[in-house]
C-alpha atoms as a PDB file:
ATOM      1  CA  UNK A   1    -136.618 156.517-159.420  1.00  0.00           C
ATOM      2  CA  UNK A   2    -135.908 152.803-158.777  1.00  0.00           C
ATOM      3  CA  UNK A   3    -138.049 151.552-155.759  1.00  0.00           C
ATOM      4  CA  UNK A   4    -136.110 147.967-154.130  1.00  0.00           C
ATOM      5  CA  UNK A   5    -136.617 145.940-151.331  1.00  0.00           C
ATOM      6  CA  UNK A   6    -133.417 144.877-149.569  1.00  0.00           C
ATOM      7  CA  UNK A   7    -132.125 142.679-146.585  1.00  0.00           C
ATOM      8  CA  UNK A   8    -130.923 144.383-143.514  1.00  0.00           C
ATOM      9  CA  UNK A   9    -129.548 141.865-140.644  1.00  0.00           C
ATOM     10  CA  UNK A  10    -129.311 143.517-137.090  1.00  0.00           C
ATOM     11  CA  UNK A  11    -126.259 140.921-136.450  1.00  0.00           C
ATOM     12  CA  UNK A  12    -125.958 139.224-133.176  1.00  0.00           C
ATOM     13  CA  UNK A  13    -123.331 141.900-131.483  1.00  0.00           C
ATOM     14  CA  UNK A  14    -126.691 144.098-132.383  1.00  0.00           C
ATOM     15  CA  UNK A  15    -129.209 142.704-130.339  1.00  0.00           C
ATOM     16  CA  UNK A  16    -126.363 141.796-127.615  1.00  0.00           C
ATOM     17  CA  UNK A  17    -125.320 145.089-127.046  1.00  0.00           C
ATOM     18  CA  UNK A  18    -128.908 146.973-127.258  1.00  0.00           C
ATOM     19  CA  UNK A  19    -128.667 148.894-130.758  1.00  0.00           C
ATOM     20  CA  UNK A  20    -131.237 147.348-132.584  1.00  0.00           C
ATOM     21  CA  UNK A  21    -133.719 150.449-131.872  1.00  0.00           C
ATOM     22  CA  UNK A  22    -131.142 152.678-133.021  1.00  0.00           C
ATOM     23  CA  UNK A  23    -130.048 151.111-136.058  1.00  0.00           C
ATOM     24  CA  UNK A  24    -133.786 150.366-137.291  1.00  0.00           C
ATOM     25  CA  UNK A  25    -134.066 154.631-136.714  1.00  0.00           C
ATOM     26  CA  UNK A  26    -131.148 155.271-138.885  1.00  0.00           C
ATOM     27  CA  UNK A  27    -133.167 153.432-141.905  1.00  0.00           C
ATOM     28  CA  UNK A  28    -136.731 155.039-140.572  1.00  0.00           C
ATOM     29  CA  UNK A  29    -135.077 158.648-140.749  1.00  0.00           C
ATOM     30  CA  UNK A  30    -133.843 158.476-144.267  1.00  0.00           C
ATOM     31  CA  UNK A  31    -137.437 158.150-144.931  1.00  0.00           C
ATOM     32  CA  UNK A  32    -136.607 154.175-146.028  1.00  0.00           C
ATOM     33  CA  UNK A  33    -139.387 152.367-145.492  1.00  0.00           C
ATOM     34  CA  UNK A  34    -139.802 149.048-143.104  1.00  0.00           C
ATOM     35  CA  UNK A  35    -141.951 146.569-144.690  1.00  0.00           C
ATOM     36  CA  UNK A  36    -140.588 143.581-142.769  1.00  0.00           C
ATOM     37  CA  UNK A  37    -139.377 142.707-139.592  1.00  0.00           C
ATOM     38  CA  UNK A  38    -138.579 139.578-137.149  1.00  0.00           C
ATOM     39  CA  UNK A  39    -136.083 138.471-134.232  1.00  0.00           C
ATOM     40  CA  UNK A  40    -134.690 135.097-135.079  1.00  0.00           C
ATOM     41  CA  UNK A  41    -132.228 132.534-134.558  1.00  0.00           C
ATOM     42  CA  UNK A  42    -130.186 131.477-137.548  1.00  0.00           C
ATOM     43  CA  UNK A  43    -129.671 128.037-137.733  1.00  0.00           C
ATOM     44  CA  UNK A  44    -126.844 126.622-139.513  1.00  0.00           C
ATOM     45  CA  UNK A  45    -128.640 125.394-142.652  1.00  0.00           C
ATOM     46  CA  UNK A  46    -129.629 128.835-142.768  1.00  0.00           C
ATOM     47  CA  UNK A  47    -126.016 130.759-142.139  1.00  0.00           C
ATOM     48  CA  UNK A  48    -124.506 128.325-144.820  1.00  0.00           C
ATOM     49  CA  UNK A  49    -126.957 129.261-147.129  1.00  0.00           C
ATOM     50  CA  UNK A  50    -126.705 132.886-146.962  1.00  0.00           C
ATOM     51  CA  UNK A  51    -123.723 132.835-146.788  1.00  0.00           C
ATOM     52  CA  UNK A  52    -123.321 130.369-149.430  1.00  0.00           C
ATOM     53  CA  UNK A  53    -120.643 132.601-151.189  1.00  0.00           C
ATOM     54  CA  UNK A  54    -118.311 132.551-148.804  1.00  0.00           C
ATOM     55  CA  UNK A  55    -118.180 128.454-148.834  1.00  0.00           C
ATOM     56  CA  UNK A  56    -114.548 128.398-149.923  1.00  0.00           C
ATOM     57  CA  UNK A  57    -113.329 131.502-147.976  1.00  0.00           C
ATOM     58  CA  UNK A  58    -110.874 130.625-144.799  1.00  0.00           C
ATOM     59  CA  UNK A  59    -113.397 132.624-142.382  1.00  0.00           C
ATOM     60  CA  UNK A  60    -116.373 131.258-143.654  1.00  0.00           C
ATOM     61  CA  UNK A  61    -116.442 129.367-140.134  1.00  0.00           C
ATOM     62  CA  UNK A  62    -116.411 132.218-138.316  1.00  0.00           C
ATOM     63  CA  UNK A  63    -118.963 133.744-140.286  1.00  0.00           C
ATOM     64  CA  UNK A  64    -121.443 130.893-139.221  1.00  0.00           C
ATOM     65  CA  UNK A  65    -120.357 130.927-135.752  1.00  0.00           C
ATOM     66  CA  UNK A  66    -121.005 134.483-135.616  1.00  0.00           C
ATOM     67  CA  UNK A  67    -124.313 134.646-136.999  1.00  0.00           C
ATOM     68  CA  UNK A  68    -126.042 131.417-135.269  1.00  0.00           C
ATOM     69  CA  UNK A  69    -124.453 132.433-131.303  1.00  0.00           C
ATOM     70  CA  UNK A  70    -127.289 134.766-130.699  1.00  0.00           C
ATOM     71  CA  UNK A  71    -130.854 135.846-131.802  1.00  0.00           C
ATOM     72  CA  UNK A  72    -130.614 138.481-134.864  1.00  0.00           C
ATOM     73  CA  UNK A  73    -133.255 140.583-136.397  1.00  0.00           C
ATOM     74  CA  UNK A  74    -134.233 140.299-140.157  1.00  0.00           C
ATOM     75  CA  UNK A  75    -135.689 143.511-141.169  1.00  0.00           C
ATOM     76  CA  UNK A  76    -137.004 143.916-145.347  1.00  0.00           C
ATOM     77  CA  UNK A  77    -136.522 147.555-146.226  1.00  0.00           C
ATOM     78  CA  UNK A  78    -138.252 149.631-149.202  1.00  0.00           C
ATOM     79  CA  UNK A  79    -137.347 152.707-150.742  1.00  0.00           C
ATOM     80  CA  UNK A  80    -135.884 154.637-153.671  1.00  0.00           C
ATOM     81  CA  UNK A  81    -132.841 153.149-154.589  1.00  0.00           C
ATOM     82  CA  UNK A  82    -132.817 151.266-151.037  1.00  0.00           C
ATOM     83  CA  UNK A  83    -129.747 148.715-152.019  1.00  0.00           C
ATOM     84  CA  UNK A  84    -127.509 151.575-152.534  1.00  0.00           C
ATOM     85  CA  UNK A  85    -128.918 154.126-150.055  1.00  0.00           C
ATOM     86  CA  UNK A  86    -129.000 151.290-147.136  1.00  0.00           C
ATOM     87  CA  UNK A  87    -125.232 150.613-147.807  1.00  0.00           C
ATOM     88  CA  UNK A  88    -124.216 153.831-147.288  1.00  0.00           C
ATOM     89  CA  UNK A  89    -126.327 154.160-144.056  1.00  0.00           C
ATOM     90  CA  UNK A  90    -124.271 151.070-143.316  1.00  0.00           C
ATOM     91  CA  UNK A  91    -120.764 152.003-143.715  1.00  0.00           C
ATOM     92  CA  UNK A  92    -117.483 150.150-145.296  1.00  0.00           C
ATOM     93  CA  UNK A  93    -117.446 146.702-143.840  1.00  0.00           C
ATOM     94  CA  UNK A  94    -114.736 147.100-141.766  1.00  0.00           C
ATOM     95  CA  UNK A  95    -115.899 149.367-139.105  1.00  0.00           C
ATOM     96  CA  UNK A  96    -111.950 150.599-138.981  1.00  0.00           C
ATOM     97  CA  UNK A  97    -112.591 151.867-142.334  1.00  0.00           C
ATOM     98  CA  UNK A  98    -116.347 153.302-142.114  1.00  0.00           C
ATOM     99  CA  UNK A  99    -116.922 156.995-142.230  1.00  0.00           C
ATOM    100  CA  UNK A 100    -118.422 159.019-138.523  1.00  0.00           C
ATOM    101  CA  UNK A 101    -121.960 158.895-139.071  1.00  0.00           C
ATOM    102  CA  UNK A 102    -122.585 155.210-140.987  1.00  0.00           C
ATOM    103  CA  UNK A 103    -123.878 152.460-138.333  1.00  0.00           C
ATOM    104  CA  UNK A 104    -120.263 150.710-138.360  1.00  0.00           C
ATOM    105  CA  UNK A 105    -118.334 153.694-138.472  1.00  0.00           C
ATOM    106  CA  UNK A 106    -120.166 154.676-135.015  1.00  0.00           C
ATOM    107  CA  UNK A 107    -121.052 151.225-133.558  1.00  0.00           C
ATOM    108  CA  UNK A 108    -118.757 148.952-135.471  1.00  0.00           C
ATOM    109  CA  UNK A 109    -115.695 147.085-133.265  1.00  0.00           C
ATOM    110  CA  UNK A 110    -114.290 144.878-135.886  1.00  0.00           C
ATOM    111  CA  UNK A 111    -114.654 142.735-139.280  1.00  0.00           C
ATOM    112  CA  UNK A 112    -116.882 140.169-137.791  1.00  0.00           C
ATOM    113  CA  UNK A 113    -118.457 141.861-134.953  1.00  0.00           C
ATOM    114  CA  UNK A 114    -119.733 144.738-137.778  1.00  0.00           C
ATOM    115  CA  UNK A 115    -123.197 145.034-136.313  1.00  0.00           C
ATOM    116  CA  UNK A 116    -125.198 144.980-139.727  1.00  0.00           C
ATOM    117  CA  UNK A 117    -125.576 142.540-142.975  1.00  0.00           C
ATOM    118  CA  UNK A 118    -127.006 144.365-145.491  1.00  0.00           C
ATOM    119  CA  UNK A 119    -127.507 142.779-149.880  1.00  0.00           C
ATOM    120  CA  UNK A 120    -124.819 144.298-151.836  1.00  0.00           C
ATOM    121  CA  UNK A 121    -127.075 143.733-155.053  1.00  0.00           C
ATOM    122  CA  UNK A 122    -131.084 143.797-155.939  1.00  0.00           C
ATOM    123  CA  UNK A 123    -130.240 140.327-157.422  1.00  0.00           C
ATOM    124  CA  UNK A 124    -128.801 139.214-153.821  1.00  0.00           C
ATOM    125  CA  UNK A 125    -131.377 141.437-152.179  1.00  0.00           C
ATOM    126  CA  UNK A 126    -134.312 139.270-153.508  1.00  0.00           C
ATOM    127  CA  UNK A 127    -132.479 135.826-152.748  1.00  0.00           C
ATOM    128  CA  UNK A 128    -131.339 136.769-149.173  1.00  0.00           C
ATOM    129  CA  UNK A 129    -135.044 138.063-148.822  1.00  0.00           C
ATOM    130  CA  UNK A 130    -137.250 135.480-149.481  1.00  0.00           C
ATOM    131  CA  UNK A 131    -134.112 133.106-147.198  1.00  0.00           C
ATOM    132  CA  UNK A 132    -135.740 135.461-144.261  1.00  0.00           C
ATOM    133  CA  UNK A 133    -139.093 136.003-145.107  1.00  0.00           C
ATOM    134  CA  UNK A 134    -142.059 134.641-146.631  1.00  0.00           C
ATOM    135  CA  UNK A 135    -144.327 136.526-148.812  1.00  0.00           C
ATOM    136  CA  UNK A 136    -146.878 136.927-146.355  1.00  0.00           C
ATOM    137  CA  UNK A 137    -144.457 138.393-143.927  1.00  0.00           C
ATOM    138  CA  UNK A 138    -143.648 141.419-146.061  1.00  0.00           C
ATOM    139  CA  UNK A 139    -146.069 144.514-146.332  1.00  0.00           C
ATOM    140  CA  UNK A 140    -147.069 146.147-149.181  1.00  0.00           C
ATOM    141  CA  UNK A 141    -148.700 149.980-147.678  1.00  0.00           C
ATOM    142  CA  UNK A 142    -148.113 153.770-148.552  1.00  0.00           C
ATOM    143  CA  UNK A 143    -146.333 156.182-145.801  1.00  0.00           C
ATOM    144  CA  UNK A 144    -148.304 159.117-145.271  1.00  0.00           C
ATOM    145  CA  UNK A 145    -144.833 161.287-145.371  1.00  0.00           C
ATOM    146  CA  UNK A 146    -144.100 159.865-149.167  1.00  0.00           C
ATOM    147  CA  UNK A 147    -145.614 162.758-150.400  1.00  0.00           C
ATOM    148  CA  UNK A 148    -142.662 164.924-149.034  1.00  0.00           C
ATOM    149  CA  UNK A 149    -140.057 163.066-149.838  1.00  0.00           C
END
């Protein structure tokens, strides 16, 4: 057993179109556990540095447009395996290509508009973390259902 913390995004078309709730469920039900969460605006400084790997890519622009034209929210997850498991919750990352039953492949519309950002590495998990929360904003605390799981 490997327990990670990871960064989920609830991307703009998220919050716009009302699926926040049932995205944040979809996390909860796995039994994943939410030690983190905010609504913010992403800034520019901030989009460019998360998504400081995509600097040199020819939609990198729309990438920061996307991301800074509405009010997101951050959410640091915890469980066994949780990179992994919370990509698969997540879907391919082109909602076109995501499987019935991930968050794109139900919600998803297109390659930008993909409804959910999610670390595709524990080393990128504890960078983009600590871009969207400080220490004192995550939560260290036992569920009461661990013992099932």
């Amino acid at each position: 057993m490997s327990i990670q913390r990871t960064l989920v995004l609830c991307k703009p078309d998220a919050v716009q179109r009302g699926l926040v709730g049932r995205i944040v469920s979809r996390f909860e039900d796995k039994g994943l556990k939410i030690v983190g969460m905010k609504m913010l605006t992403v800034g520019e400084a901030l989009a460019h540095e998360h998504y400081q790997e995509h600097a040199e890519k020819p939609f990198f622009a729309e990438l920061v447009s996307f991301i800074t034209s509405s009010p997101i929210v951050a959410l640091a997850i915890e469980g066994d395996n949780a990179v992994e498991v919370v990509r698969g919750l997540m879907g391919a990352t082109n909602p076109q290509n995501a499987a019935p039953g991930t968050i794109r492949g139900d919600f998803g519309l297109n390659l930008t508009k993909n409804l959910v950002h999610g670390s595709d590495s524990v080393a990128s998990a504890t960078r983009e973390l600590a871009l969207f929360f400080t220490d004192d904003e995550l939560h260290d605390y036992d569920l009461t259902m661990g013992a099932w799981m």
